[in-house]
C-alpha atoms as a PDB file:
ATOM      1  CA  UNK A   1      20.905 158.696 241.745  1.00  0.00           C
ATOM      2  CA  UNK A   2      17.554 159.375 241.991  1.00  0.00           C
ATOM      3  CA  UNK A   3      14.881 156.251 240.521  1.00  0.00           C
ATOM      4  CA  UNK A   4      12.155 157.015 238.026  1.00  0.00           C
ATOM      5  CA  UNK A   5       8.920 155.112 239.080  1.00  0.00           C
ATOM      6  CA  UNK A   6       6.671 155.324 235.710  1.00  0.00           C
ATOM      7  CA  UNK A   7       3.186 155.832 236.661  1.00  0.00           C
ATOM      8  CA  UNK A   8       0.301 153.509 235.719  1.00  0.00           C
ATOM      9  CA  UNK A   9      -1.006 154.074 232.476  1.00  0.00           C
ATOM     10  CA  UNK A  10      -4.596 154.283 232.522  1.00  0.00           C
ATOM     11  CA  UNK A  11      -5.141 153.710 228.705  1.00  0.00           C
ATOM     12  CA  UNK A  12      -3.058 150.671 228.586  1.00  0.00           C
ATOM     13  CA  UNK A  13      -4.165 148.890 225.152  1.00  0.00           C
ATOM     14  CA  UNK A  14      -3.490 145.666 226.906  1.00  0.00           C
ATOM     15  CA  UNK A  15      -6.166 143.749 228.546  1.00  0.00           C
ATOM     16  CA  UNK A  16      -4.376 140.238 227.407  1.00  0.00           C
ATOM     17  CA  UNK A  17      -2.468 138.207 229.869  1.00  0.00           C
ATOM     18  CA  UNK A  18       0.734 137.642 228.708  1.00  0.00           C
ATOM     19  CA  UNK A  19       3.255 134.551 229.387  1.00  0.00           C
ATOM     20  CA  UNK A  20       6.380 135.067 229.227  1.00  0.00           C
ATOM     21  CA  UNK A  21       8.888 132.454 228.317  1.00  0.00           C
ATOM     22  CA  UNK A  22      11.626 131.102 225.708  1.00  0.00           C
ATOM     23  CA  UNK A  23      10.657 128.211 224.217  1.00  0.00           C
ATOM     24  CA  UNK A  24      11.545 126.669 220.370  1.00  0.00           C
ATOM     25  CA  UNK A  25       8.469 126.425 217.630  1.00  0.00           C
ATOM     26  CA  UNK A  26       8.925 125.735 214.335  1.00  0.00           C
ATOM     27  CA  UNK A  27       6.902 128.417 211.662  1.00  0.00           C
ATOM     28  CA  UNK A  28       5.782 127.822 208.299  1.00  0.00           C
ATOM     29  CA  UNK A  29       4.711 131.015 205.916  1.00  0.00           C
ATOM     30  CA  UNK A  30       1.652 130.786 204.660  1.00  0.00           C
ATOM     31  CA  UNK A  31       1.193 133.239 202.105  1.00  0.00           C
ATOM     32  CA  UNK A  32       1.370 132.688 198.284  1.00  0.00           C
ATOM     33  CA  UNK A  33       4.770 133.462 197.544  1.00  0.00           C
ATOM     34  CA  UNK A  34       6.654 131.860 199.532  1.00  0.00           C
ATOM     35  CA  UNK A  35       4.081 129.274 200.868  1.00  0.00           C
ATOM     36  CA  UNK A  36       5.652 125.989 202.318  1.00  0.00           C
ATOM     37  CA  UNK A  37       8.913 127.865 203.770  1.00  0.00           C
ATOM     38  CA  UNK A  38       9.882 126.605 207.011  1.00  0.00           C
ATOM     39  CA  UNK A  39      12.091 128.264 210.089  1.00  0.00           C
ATOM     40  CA  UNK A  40      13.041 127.934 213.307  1.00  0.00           C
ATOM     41  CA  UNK A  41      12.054 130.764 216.212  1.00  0.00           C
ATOM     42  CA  UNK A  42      11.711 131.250 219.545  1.00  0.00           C
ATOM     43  CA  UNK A  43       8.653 132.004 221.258  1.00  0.00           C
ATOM     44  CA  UNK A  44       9.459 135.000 223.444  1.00  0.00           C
ATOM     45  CA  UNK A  45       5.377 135.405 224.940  1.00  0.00           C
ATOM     46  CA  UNK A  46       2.308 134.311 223.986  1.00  0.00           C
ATOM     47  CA  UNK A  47      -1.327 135.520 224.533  1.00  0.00           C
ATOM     48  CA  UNK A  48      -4.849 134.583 223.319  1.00  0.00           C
ATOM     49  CA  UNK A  49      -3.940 136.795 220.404  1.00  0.00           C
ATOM     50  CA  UNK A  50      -1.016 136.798 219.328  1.00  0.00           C
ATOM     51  CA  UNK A  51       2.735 136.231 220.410  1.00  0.00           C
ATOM     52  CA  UNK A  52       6.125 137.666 220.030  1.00  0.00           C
ATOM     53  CA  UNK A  53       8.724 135.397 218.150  1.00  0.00           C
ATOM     54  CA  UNK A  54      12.612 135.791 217.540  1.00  0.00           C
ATOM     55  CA  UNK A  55      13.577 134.035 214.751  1.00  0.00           C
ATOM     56  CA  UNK A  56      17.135 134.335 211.723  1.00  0.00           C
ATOM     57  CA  UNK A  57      14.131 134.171 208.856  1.00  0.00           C
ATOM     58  CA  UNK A  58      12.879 137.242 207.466  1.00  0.00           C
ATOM     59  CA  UNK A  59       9.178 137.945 207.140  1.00  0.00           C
ATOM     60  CA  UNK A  60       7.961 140.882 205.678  1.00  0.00           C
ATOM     61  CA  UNK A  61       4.981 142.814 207.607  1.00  0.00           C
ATOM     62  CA  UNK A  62       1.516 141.420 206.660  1.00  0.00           C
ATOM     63  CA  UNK A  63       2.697 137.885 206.071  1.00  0.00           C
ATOM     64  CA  UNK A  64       0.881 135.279 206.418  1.00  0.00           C
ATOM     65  CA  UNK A  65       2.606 132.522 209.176  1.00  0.00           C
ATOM     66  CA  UNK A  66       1.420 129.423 211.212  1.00  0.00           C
ATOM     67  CA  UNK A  67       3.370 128.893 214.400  1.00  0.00           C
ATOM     68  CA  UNK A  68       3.213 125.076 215.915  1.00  0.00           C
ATOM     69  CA  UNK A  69       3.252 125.299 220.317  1.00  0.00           C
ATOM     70  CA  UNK A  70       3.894 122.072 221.667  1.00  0.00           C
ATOM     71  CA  UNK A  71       2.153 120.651 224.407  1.00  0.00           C
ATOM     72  CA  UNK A  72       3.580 120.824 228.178  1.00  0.00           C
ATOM     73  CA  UNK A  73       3.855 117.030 227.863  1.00  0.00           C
ATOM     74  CA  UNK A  74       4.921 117.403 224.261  1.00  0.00           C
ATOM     75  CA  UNK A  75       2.297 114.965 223.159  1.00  0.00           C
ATOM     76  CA  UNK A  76       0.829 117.123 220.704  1.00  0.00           C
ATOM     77  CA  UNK A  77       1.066 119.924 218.255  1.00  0.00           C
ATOM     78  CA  UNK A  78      -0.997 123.155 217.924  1.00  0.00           C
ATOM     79  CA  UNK A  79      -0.914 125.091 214.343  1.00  0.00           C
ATOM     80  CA  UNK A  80      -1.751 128.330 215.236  1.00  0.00           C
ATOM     81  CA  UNK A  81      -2.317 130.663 212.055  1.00  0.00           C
ATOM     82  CA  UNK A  82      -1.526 134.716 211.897  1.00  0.00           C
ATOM     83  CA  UNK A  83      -0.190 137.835 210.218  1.00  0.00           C
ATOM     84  CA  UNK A  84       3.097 139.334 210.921  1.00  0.00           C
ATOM     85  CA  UNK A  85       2.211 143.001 212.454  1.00  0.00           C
ATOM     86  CA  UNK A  86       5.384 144.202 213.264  1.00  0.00           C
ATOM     87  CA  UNK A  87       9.244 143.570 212.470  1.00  0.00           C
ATOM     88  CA  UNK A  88      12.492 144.510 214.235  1.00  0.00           C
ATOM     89  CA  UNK A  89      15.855 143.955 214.549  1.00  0.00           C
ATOM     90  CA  UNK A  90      16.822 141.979 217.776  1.00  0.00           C
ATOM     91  CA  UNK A  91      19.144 143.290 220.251  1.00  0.00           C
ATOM     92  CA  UNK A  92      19.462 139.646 221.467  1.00  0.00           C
ATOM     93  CA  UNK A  93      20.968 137.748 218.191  1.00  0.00           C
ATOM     94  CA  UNK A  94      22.004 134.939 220.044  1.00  0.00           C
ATOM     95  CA  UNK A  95      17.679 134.086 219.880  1.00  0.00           C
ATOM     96  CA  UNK A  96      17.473 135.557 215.868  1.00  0.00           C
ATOM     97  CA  UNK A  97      18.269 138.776 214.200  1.00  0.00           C
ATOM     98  CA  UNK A  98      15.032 139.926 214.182  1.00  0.00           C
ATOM     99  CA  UNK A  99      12.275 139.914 216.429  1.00  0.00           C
ATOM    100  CA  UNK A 100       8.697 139.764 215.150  1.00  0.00           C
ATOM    101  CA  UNK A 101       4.715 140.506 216.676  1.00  0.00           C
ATOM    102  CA  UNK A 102       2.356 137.881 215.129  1.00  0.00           C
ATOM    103  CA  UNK A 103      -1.586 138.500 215.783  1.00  0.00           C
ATOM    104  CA  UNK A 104      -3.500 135.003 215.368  1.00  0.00           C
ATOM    105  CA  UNK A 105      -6.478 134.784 213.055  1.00  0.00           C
ATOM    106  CA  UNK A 106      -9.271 132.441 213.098  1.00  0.00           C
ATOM    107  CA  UNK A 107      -8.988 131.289 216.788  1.00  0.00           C
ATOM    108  CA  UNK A 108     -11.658 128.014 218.082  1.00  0.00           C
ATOM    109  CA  UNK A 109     -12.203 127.542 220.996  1.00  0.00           C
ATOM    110  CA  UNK A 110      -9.852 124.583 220.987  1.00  0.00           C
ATOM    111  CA  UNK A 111      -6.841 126.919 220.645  1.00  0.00           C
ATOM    112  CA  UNK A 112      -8.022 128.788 223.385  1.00  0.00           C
ATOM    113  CA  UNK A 113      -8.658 125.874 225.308  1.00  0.00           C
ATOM    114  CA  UNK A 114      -4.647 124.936 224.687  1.00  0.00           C
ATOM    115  CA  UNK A 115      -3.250 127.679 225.570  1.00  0.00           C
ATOM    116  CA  UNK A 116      -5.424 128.207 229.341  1.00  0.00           C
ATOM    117  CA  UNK A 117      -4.254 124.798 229.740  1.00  0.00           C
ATOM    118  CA  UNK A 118      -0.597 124.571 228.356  1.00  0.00           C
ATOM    119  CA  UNK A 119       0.511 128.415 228.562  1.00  0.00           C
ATOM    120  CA  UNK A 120      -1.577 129.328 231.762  1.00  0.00           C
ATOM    121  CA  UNK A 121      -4.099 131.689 229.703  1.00  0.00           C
ATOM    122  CA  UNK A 122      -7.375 132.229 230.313  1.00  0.00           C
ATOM    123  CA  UNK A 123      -9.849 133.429 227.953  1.00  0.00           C
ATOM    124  CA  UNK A 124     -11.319 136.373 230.156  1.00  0.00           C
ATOM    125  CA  UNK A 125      -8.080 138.148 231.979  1.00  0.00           C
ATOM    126  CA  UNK A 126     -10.397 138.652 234.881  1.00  0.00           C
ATOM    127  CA  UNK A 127     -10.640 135.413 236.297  1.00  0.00           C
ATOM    128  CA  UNK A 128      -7.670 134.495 238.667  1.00  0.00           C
END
């Protein structure tokens, strides 16, 4: 059986770094109606903006989340705040139904700062 080898793609919208990992946060929606609802996901990958969760609650497209990412040393907390941009279903249930992309809003240069040194990302994808 012959292997298919995809070639590069030169107009890759990606310039991110990604990490890639499965790790538990909790998430809180933001928006109006339904502010103050908690849930449970898994972080799947993270970049400086945005991440890909798994999670059993549903979130419509649009909505407003906050995502908390623990420390490495789990001494502390990051709220990082977003919009829900996408929504599947999950081929992987045993992480959540439904897998979702969440672009973060109104980044500091403390969260960046968090995730260079807690989630090995760097703010310019250059350096190495």
């Amino acid at each position: 059986m012959k292997k298919n080898i995809r070639a590069q793609v030169k107009n890759n919208k990606r310039t991110n770094r990604r990490v890639v990992m499965v790790k538990s946060v909790k998430g809180s929606i933001l928006s109006p109606l339904r502010a103050g609802e908690t849930f449970k996901a898994q972080l799947i990958n993270v970049s400086s903006t945005g991440a890909q969760i798994y999670s059993n609650k549903s979130v419509e497209n649009n909505t407003e989340i906050s995502l908390e990412l623990g420390s490495l040393d789990g001494s502390h907390i990051v709220a990082f705040n977003g919009k829900v941009v996408w929504a599947r279903k999950n081929p992987m249930k045993s992480m959540g139904r439904l897998a979702y992309g969440v672009n973060f809003e109104n980044l500091t240069s403390d969260h960046l700062k968090f995730l260079e040194t807690n989630y090995s990302l760097s703010e310019d994808p250059t350096e190495e």
